[in-house]
N, C-alpha and C. Protein backbone atom coordinates (compact mmCIF):
# COMPACT_ATOMS: atom_id res chain seq x y z
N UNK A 1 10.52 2.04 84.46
CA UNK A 1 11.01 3.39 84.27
C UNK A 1 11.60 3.90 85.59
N UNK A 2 13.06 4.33 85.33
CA UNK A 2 13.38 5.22 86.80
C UNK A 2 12.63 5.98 87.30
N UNK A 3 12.46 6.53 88.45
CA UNK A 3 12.02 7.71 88.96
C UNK A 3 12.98 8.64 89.51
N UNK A 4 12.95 9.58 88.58
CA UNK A 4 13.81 10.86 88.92
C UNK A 4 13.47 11.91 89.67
N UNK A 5 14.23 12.47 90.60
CA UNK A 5 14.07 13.06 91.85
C UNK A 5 13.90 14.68 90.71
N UNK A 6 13.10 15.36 90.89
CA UNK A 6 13.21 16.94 90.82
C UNK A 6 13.09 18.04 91.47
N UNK A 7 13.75 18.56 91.39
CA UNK A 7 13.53 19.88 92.36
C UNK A 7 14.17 21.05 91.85
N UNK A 8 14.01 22.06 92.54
CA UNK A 8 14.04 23.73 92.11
C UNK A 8 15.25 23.29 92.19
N UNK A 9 15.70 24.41 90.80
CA UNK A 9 17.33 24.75 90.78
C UNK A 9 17.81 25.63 91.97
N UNK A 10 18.88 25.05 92.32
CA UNK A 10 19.69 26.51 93.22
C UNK A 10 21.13 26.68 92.40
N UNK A 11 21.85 27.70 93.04
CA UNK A 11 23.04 27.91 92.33
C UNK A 11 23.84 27.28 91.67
N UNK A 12 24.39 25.93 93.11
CA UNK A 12 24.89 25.15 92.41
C UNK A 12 24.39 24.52 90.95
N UNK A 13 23.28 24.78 90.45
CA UNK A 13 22.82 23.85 89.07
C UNK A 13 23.00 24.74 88.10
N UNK A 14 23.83 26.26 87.92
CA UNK A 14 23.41 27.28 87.04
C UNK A 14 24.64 26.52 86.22
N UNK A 15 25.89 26.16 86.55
CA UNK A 15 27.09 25.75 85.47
C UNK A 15 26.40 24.50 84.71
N UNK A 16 25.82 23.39 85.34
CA UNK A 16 25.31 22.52 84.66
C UNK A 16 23.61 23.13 83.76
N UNK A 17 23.53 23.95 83.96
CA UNK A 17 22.23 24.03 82.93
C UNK A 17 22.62 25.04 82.02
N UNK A 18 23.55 25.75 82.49
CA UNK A 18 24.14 27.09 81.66
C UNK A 18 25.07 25.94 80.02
N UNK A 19 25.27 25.07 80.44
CA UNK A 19 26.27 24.05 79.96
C UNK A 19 25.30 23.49 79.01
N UNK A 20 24.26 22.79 79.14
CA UNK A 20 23.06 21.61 78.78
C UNK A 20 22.40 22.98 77.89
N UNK A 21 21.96 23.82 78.50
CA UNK A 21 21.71 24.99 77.35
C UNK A 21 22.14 25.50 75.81
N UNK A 22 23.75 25.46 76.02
CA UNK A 22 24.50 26.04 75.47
C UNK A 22 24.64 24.63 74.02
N UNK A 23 24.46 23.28 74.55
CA UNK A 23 24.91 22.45 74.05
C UNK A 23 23.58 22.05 73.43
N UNK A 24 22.36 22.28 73.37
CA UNK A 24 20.92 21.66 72.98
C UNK A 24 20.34 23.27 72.25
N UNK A 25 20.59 24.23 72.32
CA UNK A 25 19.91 24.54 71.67
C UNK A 25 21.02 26.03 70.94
N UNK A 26 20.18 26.18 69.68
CA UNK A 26 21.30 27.33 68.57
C UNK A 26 21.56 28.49 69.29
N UNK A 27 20.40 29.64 70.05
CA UNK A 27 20.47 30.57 70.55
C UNK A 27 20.08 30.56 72.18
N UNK A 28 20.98 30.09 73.08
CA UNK A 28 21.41 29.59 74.46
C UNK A 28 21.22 31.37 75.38
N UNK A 29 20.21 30.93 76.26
CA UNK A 29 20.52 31.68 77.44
C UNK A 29 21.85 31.78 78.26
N UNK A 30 21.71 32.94 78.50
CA UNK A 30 23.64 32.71 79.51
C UNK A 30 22.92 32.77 80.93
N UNK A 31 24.43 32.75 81.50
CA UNK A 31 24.46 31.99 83.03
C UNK A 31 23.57 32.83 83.78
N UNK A 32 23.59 34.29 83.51
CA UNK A 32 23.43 35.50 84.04
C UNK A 32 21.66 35.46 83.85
N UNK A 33 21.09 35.03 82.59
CA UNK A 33 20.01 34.73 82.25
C UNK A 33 19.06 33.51 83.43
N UNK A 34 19.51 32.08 83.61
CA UNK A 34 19.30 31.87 84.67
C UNK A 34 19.46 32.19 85.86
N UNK A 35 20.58 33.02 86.32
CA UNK A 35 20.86 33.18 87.46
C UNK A 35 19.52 34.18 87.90
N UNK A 36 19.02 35.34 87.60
CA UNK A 36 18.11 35.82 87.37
C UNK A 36 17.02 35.25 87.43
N UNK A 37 16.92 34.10 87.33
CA UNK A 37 15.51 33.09 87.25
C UNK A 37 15.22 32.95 88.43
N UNK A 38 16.49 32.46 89.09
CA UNK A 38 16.44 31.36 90.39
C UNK A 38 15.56 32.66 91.19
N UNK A 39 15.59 33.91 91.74
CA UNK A 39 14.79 34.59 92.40
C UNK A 39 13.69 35.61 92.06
N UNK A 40 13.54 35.35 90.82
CA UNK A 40 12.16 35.77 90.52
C UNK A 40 10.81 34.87 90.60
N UNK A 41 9.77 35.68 91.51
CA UNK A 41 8.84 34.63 91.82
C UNK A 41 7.91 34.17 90.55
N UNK A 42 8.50 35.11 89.11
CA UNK A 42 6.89 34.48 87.93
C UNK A 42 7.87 32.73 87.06
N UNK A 43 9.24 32.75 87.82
CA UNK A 43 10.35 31.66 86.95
C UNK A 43 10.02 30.66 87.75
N UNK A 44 10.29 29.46 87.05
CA UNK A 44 9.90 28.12 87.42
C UNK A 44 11.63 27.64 86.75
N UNK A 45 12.66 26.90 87.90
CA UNK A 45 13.93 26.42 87.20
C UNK A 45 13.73 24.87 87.82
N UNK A 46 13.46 24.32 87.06
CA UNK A 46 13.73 22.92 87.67
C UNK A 46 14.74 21.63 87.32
N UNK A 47 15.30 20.69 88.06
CA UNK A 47 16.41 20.30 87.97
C UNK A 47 15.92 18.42 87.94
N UNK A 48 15.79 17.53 87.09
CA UNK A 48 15.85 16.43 87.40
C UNK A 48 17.18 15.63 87.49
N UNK A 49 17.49 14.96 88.37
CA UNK A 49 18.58 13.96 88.60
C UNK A 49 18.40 12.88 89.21
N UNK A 50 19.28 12.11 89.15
CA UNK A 50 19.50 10.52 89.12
C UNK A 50 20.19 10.34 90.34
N UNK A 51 19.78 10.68 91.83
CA UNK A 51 21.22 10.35 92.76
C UNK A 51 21.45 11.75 92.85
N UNK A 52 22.57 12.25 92.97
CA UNK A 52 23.09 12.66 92.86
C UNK A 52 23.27 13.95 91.30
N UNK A 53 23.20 12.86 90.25
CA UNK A 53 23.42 13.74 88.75
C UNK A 53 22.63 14.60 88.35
N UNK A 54 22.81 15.71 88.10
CA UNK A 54 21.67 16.24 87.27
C UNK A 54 21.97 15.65 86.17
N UNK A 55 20.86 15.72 85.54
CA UNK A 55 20.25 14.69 83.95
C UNK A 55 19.47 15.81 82.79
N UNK A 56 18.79 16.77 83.60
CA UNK A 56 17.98 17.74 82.60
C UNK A 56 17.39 18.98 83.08
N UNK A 57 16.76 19.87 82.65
CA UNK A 57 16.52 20.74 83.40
C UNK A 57 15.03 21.45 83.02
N UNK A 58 14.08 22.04 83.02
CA UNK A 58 12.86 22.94 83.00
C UNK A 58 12.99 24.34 83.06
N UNK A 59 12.50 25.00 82.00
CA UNK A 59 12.88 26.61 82.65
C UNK A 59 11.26 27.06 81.72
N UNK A 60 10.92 28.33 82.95
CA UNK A 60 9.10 28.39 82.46
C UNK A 60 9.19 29.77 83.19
N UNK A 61 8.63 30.55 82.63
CA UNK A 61 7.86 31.68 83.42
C UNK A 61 6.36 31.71 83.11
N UNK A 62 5.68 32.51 84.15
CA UNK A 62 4.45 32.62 84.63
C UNK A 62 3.84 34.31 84.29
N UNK A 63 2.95 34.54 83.52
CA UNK A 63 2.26 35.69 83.53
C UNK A 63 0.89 35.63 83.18
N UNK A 64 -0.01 36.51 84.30
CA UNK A 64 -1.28 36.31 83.91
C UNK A 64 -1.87 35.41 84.31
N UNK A 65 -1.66 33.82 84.80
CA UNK A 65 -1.62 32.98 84.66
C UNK A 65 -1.53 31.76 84.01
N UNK A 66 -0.85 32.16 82.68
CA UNK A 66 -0.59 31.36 81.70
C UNK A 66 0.81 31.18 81.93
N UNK A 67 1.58 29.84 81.68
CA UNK A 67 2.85 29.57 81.72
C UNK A 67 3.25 29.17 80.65
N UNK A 68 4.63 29.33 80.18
CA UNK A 68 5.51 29.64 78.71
C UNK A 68 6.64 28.89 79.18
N UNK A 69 7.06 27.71 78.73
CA UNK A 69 7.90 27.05 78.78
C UNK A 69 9.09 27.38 77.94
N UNK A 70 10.45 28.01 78.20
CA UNK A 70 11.63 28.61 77.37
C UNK A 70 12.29 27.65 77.16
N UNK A 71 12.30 26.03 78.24
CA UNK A 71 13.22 25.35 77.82
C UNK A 71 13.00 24.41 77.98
N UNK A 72 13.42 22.70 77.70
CA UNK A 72 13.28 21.61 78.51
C UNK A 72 14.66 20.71 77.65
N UNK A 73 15.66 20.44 78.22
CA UNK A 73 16.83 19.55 77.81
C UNK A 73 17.20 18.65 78.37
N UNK A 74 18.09 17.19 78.10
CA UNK A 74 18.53 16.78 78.86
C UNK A 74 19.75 16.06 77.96
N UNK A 75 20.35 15.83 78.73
CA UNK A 75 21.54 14.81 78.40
C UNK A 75 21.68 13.73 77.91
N UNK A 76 22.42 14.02 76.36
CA UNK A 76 22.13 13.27 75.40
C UNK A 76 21.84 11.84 75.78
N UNK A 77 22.94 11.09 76.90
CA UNK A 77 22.90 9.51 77.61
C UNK A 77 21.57 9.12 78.55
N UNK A 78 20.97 10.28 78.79
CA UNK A 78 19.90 10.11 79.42
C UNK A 78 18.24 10.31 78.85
N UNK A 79 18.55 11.06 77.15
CA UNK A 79 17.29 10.81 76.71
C UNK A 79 16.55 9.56 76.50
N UNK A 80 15.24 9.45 76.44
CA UNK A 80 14.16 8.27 76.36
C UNK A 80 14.03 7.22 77.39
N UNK A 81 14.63 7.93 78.47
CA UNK A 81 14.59 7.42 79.70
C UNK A 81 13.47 7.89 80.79
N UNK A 82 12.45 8.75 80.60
CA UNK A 82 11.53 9.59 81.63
C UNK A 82 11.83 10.94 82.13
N UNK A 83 12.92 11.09 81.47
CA UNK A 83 13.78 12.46 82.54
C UNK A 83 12.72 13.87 81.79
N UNK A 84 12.17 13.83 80.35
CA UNK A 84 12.08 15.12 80.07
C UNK A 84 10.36 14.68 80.78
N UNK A 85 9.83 13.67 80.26
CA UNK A 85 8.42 13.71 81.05
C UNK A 85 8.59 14.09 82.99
N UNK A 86 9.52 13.55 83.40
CA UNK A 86 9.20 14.13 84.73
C UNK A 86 9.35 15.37 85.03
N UNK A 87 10.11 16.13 84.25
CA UNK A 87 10.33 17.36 84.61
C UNK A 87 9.10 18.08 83.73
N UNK A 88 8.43 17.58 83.08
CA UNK A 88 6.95 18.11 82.78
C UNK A 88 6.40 18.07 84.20
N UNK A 89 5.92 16.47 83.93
CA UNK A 89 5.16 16.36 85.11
C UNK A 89 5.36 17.17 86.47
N UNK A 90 6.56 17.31 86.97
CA UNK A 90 6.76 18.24 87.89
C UNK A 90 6.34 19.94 87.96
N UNK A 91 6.79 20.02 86.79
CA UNK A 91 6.27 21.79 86.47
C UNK A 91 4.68 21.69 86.79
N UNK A 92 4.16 20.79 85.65
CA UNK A 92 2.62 21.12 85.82
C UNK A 92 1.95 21.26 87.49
N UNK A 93 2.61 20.12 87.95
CA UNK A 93 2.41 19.52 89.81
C UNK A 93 2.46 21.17 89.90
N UNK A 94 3.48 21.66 89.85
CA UNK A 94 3.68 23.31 90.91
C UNK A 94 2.90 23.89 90.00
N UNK A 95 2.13 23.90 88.96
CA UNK A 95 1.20 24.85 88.76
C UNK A 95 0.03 24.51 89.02
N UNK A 96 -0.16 23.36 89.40
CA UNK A 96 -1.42 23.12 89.59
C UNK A 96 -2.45 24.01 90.60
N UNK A 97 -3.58 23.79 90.60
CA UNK A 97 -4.30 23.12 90.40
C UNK A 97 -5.33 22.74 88.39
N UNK A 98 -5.20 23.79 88.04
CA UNK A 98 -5.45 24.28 86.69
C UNK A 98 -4.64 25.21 85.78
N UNK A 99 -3.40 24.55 85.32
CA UNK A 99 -2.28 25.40 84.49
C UNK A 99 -2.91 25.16 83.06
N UNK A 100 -2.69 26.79 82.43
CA UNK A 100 -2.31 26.40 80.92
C UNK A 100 -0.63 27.07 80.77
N UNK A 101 -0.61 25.99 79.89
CA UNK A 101 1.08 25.90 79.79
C UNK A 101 1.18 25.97 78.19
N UNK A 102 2.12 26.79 77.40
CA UNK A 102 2.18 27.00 76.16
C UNK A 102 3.68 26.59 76.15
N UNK A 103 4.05 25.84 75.17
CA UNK A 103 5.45 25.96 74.64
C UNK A 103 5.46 25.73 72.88
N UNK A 104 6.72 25.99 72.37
CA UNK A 104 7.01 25.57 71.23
C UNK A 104 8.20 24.80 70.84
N UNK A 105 8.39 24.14 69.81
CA UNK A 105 9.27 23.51 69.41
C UNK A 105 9.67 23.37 67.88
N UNK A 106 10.92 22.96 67.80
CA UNK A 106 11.11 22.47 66.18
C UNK A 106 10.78 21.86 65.65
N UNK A 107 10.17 22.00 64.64
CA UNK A 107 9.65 20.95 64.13
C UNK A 107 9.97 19.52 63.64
N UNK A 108 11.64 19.63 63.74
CA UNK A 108 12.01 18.31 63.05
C UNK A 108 12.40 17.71 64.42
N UNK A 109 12.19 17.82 65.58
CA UNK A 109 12.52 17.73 66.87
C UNK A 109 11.03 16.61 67.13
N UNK A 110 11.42 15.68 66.55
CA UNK A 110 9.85 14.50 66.81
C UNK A 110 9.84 13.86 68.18
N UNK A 111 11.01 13.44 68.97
CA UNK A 111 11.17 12.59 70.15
C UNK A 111 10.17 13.57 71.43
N UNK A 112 10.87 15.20 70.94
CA UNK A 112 10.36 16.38 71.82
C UNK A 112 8.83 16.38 71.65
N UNK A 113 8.30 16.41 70.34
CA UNK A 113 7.15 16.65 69.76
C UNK A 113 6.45 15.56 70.22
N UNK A 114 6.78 14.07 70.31
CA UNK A 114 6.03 13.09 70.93
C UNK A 114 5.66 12.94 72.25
N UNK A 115 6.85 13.17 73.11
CA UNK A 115 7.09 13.71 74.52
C UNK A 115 5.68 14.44 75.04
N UNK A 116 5.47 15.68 74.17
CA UNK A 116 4.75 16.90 74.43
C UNK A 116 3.01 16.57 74.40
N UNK A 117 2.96 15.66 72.87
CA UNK A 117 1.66 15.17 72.93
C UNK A 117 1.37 13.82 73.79
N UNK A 118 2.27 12.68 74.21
CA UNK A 118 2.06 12.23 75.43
C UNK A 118 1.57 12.78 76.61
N UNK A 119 2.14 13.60 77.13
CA UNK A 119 1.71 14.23 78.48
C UNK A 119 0.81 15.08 78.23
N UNK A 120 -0.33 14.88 77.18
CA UNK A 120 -1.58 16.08 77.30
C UNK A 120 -1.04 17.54 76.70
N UNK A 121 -0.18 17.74 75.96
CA UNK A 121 -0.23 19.54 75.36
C UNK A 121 -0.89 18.98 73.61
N UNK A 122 -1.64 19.75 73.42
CA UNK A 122 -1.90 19.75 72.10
C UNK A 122 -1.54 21.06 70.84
N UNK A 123 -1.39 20.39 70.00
CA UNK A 123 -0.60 20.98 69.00
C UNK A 123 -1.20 22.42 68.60
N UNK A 124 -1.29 23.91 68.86
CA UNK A 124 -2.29 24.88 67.77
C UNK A 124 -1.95 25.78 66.92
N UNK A 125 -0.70 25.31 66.80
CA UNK A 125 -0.22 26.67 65.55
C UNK A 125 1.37 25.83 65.17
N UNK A 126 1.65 26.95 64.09
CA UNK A 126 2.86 26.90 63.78
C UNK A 126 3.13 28.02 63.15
N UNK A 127 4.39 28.47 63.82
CA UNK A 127 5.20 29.98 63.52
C UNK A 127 6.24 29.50 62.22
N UNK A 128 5.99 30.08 61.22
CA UNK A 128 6.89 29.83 60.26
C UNK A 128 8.24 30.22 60.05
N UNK A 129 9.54 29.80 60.01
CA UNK A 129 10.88 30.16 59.87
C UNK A 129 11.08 30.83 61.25
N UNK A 130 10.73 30.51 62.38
CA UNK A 130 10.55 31.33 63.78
C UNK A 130 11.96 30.75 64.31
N UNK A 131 13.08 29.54 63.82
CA UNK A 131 14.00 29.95 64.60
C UNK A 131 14.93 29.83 63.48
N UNK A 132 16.58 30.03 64.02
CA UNK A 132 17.52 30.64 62.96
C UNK A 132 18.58 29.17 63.01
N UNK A 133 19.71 29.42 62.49
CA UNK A 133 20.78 28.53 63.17
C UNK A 133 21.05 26.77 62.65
N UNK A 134 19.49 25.80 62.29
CA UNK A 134 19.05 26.66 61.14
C UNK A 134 17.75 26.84 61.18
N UNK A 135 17.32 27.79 59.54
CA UNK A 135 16.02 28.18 59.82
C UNK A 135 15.13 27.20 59.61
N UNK A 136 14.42 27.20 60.61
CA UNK A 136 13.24 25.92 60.80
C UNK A 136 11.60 26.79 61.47
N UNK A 137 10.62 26.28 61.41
CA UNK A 137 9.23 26.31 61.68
C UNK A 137 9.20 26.09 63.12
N UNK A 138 8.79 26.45 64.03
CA UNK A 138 8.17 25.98 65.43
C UNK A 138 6.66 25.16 65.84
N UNK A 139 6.72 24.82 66.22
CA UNK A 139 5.28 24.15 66.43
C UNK A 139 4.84 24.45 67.62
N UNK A 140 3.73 25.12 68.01
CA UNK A 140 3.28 25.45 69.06
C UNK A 140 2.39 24.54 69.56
N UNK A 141 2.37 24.32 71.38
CA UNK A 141 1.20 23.34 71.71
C UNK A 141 0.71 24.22 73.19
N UNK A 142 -0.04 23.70 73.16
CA UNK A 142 -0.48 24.23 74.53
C UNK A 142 -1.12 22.95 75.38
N UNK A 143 -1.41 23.10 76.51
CA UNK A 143 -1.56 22.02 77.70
C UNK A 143 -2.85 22.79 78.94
N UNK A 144 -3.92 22.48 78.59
CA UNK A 144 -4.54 22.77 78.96
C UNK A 144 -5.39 22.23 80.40
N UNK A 145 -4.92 22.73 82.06
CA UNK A 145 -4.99 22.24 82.49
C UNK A 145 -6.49 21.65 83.29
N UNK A 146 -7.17 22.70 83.24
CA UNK A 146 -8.92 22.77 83.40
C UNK A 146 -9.72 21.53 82.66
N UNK A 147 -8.58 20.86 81.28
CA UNK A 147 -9.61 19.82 80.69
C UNK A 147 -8.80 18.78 80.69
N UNK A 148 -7.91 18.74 82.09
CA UNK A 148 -6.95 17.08 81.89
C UNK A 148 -7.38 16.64 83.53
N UNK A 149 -7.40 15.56 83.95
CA UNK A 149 -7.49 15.32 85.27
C UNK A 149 -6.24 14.44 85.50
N UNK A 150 -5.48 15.30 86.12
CA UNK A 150 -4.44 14.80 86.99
C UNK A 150 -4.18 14.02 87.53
N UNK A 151 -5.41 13.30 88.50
CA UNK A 151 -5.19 12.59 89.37
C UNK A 151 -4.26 11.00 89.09
């Protein structure tokens, strides 16, 4: 498996994720939406690439101490390659030492859904007809970091 370099988005990455956004999911954050991220301290923007490329991206905010994952995409040539697990793995790293991390997904979205229960989030709900475009079910998981050991 490659190992992909990640790190915090800066400006330069807002056209390429504003882009990867727009193209992965029905109802897309705009540029203005990340741009906004990059300096708020509760946003987490993270950027995996290959070299040089960006490949995918992470977007999470923080309240309370619970973290809510809004996004995770990558490029169609680069899925099933490690890129969306590292940019897990990375998020969790900066929340550590003990994150709970909630996200959701589509349900017919299985590669995502496998992804999610690989790296430790487990499945606890499902929001019915919760997105549009089309209308589909979400599946909620959460990742509980107090009962996984990292090391």
């Amino acid at each position: 498996m490659t190992k992909f370099n990640v790190t915090p988005a800066g400006k330069d990455d807002l056209a390429f994720i504003t882009a990867l956004e727009a193209e992965c999911f029905s109802s897309p954050w705009r540029f203005c939406d990340f741009e906004k991220a990059l300096d708020a301290p509760d946003r987490h923007l993270l950027v995996a690439r290959d070299g040089q490329t960006p490949l995918g991206y992470i977007a999470a905010y923080t309240v309370a101490g619970e973290t809510d994952v809004t996004s995770v995409a990558v490029l169609p040539f680069a899925r099933r390659r490690g890129v969306g697990r590292a940019l897990l793995r990375a998020l969790l790293l900066q929340l550590a030492p003990a994150p709970t991390v909630f996200l959701e997904v589509r349900a017919s979205n299985t590669a995502a859904r496998a992804l999610y229960t690989a790296c430790g989030f487990a499945q606890i709900g499902v929001r019915r007809n919760y997105y549009k475009s089309p209308r589909e079910d979400a599946v909620l998981y959460r990742f509980d970091g107090a009962a996984h050991d990292e090391g």
